[in-house]
Protein backbone atom coordinates (compact mmCIF):
# COMPACT_ATOMS: atom_id res chain seq x y z
CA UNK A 1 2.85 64.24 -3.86
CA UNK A 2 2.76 67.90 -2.75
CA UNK A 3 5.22 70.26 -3.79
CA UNK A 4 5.02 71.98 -0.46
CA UNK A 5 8.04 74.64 -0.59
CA UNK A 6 5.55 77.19 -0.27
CA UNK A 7 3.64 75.66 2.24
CA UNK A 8 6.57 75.06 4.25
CA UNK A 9 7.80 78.96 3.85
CA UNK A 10 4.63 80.16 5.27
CA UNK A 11 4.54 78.33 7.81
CA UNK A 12 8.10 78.71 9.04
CA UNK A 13 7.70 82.50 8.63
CA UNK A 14 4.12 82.59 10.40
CA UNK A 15 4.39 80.15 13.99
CA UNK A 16 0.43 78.03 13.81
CA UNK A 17 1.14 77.48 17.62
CA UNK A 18 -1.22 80.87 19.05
CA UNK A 19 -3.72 81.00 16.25
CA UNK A 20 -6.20 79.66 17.77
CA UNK A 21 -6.06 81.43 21.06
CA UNK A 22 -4.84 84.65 19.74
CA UNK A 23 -8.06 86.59 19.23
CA UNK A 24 -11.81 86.04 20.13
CA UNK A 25 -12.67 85.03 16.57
CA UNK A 26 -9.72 82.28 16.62
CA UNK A 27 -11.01 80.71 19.77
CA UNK A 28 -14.77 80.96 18.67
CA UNK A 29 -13.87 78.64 15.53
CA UNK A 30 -11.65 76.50 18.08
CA UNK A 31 -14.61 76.11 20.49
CA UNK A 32 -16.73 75.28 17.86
CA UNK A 33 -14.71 73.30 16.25
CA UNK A 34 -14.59 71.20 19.06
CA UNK A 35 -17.95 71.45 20.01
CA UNK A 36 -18.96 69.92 16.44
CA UNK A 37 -16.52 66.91 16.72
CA UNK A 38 -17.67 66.23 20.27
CA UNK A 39 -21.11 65.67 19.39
CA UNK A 40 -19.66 63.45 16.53
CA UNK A 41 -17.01 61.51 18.37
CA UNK A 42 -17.45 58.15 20.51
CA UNK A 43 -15.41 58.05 24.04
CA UNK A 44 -11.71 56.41 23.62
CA UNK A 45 -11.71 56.63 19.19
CA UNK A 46 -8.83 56.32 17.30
CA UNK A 47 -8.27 59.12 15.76
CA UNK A 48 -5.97 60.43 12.82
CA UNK A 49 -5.59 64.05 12.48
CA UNK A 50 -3.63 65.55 9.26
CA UNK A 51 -1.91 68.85 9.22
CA UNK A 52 -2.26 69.03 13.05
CA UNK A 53 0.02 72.20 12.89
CA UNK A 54 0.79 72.24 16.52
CA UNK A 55 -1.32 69.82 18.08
CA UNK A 56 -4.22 72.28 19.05
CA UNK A 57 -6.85 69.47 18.32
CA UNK A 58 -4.99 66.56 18.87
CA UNK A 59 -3.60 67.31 22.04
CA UNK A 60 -6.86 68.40 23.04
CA UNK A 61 -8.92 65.48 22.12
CA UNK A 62 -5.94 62.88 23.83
CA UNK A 63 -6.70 64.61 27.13
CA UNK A 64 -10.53 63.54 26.70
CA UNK A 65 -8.85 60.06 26.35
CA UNK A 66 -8.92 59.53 22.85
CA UNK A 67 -6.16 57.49 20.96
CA UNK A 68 -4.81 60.41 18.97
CA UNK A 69 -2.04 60.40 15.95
CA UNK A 70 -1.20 63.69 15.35
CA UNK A 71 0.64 64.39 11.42
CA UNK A 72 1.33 67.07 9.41
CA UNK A 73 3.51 67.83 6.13
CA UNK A 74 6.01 70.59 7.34
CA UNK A 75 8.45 69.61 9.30
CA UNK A 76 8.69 73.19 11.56
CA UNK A 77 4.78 72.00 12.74
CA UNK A 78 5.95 68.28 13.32
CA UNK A 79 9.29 68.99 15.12
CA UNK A 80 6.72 71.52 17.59
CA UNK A 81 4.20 68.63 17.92
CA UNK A 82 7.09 66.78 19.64
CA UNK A 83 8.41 69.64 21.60
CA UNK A 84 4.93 70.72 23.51
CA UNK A 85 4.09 66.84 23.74
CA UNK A 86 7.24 66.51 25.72
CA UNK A 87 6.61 69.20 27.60
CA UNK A 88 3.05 68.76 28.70
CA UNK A 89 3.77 64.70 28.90
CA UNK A 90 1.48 63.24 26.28
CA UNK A 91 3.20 60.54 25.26
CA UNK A 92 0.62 59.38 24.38
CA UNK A 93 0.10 61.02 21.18
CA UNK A 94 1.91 59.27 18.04
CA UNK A 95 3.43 62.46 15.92
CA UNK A 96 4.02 61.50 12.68
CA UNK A 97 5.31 63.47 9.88
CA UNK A 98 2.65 62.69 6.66
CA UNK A 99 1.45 63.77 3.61
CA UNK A 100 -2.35 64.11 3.37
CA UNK A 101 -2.47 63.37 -0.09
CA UNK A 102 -0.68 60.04 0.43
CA UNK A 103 -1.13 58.21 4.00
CA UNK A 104 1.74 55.38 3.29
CA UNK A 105 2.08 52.79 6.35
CA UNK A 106 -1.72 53.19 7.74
CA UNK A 107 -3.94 50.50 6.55
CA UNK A 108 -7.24 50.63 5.51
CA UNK A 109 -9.91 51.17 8.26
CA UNK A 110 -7.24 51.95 10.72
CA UNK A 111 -9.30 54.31 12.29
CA UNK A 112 -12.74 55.68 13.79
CA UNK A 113 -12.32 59.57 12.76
CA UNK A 114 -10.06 61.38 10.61
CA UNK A 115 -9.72 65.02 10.87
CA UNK A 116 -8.86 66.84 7.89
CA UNK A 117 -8.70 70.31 9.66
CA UNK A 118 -5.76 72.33 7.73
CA UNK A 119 -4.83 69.94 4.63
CA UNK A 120 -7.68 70.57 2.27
CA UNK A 121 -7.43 74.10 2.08
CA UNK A 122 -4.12 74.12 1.05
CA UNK A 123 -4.76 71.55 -1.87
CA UNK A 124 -4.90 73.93 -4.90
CA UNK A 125 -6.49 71.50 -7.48
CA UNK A 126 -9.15 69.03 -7.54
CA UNK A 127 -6.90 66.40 -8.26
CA UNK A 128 -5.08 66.76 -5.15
CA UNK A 129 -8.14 67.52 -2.99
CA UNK A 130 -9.58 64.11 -4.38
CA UNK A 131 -6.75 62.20 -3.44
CA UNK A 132 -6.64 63.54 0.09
CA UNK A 133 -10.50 62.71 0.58
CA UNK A 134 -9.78 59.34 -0.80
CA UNK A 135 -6.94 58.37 1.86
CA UNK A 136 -9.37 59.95 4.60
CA UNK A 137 -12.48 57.49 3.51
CA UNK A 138 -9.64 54.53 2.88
CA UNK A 139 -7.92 54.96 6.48
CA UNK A 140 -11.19 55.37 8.13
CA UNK A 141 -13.43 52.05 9.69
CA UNK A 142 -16.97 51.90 7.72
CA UNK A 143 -18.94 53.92 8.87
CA UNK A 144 -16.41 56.39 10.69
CA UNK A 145 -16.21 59.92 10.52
CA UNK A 146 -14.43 62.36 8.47
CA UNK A 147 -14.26 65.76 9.35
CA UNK A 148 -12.98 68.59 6.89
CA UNK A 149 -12.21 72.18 7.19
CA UNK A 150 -12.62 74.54 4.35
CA UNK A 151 -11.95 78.58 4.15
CA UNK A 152 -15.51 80.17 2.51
CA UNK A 153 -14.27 82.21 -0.81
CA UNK A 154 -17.23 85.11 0.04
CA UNK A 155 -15.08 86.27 3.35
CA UNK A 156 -11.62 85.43 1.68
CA UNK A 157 -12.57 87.96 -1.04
CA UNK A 158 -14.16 90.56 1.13
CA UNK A 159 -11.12 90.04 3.84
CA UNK A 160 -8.70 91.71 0.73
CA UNK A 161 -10.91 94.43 0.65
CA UNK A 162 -11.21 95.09 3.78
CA UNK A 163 -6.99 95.54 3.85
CA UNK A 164 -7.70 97.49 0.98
CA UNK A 165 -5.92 94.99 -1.41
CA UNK A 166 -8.45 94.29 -3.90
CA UNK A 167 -7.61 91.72 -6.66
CA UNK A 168 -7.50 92.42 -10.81
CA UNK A 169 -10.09 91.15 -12.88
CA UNK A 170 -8.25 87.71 -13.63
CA UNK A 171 -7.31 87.10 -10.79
CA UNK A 172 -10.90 87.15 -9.08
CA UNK A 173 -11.26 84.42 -11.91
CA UNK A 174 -8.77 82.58 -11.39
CA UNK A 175 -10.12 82.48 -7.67
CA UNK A 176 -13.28 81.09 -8.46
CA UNK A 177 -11.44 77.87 -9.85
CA UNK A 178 -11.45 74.85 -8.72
CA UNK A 179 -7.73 74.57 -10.04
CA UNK A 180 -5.80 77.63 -9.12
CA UNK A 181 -1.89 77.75 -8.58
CA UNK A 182 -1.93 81.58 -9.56
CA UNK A 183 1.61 82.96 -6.95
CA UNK A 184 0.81 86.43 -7.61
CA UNK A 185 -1.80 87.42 -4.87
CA UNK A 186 -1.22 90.21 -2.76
CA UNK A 187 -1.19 88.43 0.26
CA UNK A 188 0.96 85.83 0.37
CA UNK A 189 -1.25 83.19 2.23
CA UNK A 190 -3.62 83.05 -0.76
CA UNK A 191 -0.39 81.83 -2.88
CA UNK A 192 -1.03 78.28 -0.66
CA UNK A 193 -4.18 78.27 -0.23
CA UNK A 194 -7.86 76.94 -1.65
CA UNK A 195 -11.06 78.96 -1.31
CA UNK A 196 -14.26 77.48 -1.41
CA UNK A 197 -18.16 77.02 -1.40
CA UNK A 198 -20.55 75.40 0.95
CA UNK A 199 -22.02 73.51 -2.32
CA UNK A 200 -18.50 72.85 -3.79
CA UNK A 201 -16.71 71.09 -0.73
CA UNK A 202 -19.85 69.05 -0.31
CA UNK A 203 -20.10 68.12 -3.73
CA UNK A 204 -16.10 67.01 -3.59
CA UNK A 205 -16.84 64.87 -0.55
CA UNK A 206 -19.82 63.10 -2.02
CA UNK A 207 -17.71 62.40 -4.96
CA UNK A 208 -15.26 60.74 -3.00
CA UNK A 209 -17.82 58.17 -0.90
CA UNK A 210 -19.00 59.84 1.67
CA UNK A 211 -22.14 60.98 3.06
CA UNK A 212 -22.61 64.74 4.98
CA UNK A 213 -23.28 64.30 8.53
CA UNK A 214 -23.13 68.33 9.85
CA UNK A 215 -22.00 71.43 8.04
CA UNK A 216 -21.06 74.36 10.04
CA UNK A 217 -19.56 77.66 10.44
CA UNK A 218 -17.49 77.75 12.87
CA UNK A 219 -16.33 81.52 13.42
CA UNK A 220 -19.53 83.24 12.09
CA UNK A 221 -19.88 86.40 10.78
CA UNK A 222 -17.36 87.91 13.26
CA UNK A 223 -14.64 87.59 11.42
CA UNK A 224 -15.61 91.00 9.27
CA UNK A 225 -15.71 92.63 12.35
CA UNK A 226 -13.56 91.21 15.17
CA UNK A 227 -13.24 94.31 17.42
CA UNK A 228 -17.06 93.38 18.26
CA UNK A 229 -15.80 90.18 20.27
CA UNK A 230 -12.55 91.44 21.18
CA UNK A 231 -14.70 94.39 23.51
CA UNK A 232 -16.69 91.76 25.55
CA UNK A 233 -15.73 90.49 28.68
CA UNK A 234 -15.46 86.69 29.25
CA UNK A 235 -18.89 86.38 30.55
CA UNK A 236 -20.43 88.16 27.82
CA UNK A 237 -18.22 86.24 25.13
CA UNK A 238 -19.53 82.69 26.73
CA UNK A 239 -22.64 84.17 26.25
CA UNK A 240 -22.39 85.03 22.77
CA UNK A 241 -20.55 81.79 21.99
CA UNK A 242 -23.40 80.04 23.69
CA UNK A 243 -25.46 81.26 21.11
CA UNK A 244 -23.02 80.50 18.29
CA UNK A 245 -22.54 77.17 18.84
CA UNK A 246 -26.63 76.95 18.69
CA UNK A 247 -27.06 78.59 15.27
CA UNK A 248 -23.41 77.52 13.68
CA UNK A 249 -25.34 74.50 11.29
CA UNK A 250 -27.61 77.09 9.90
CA UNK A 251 -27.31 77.69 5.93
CA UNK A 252 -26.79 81.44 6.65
CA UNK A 253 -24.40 81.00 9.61
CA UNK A 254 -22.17 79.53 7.59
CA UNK A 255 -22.69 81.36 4.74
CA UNK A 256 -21.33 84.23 6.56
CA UNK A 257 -18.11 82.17 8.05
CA UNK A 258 -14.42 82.50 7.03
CA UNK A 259 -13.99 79.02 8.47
CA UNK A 260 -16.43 75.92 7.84
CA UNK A 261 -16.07 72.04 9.22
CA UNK A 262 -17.96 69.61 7.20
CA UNK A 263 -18.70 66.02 9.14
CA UNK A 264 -18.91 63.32 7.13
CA UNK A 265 -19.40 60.04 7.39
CA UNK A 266 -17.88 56.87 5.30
CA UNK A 267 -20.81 55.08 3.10
């Protein structure tokens, strides 16, 4: 099991509910995000989404009629879920409190697509991120869908420096392992969190059974320089994301990205 005390101060000190609406570069990687799956996704699936935070996706993808169950580990995220379901009346969402890393009570095959949006990147070791892509390719029907979110190491790295907190020699090693629980960051959400590479995350979901469907970037290379989007105006942003959403698959596109979505798909 995760020992999730830190997960669970984070994120009752910093509220997931605005993220992805809070800036242009947050909705860019929800639009794509979305856009990805779509493509991806039959009409009316049953779908499983882990560390649904505050239902962004879920809630979202219930409203295009799909048969949604929404989880996540911390109980601040779970007890929201409920709230904003209540108030928006999807009751048709089931919110369920879960641990990625051990789906007890769903049987195998349960459903068409599992997303794996949040959970993986806050799986420090390989052990753990194994286990979590192994309940994904149980839970999900042959041949279903697995999606995964990762956070590319290149822009985590170059984010510090652009805050002008640059890390000590052993701890830019320890960041380049696949098993780091190093608490001694200077910013506090790389004490809970797992930084990756394009090749790495594919190689872990090969490993585990399944077979790469699309690999994309899904904010681009704006998140190095954000006040770029933030100065368009909404037609000129469409625009741009227009063209985003065209390129996002490209090696170099997300190469450049702080946020990537593998699809995958269960051989």
């Amino acid at each position: 099991m995760i020992d999730h005390s830190l997960l669970a101060r984070h994120y009752e000190s910093f509220s997931e509910g605005p993220r992805l609406q809070k800036s242009r570069v947050r909705r860019l990687e929800y639009d794509t995000t979305l856009h990805v799956l779509d493509r991806h996704l039959s009409p009316r699936s049953a779908v499983l989404e882990l560390g649904a935070g505050h239902g962004a996706y879920s809630f979202r993808l219930a409203r295009q009629g799909h048969r949604v169950t929404a989880t996540d580990l911390v109980d601040v995220n779970v007890e929201a879920m409920l709230t904003l379901a209540q108030e928006e009346g999807l009751d048709s969402v089931d919110i369920r409190r879960a641990d990625a890393t051990h789906l007890d009570g769903i049987t195998d095959g349960a459903y068409d697509a599992v997303l794996c949006l949040g959970p993986f990147y806050h799986l420090r070791t390989r052990q753990l991120r194994r286990r979590c892509l192994l309940e994904c390719r149980r839970v999900v029907r042959d041949g279903g869908m697995v999606a995964v979110s990762y956070i590319n190491r290149v822009f985590a790295v170059n984010y510090l420096l652009r805050k002008g907190s640059p890390l000590t020699a052993d701890q830019y090693a320890s960041l380049m392992q696949p098993d780091d629980e190093r608490v001694d960051y200077p910013d506090e959400f790389f004490n809970v969190a797992h930084f990756s590479t394009q090749e790495a995350v594919e190689a872990e979901l090969r490993a585990a059974g399944l077979e790469i469907v699309e690999h994309a970037g899904t904010d681009g290379a704006c998140g190095f320089f954000p006040e770029t989007l933030e100065g368009l105006d909404e037609a000129a942003y469409l625009d741009y994301r227009d063209y985003h959403l065209t390129t996002c698959s490209q090696p170099s596109q997300r190469g450049a990205s702080s946020h990537c979505l593998v699809v995958a798909r269960k051989i």
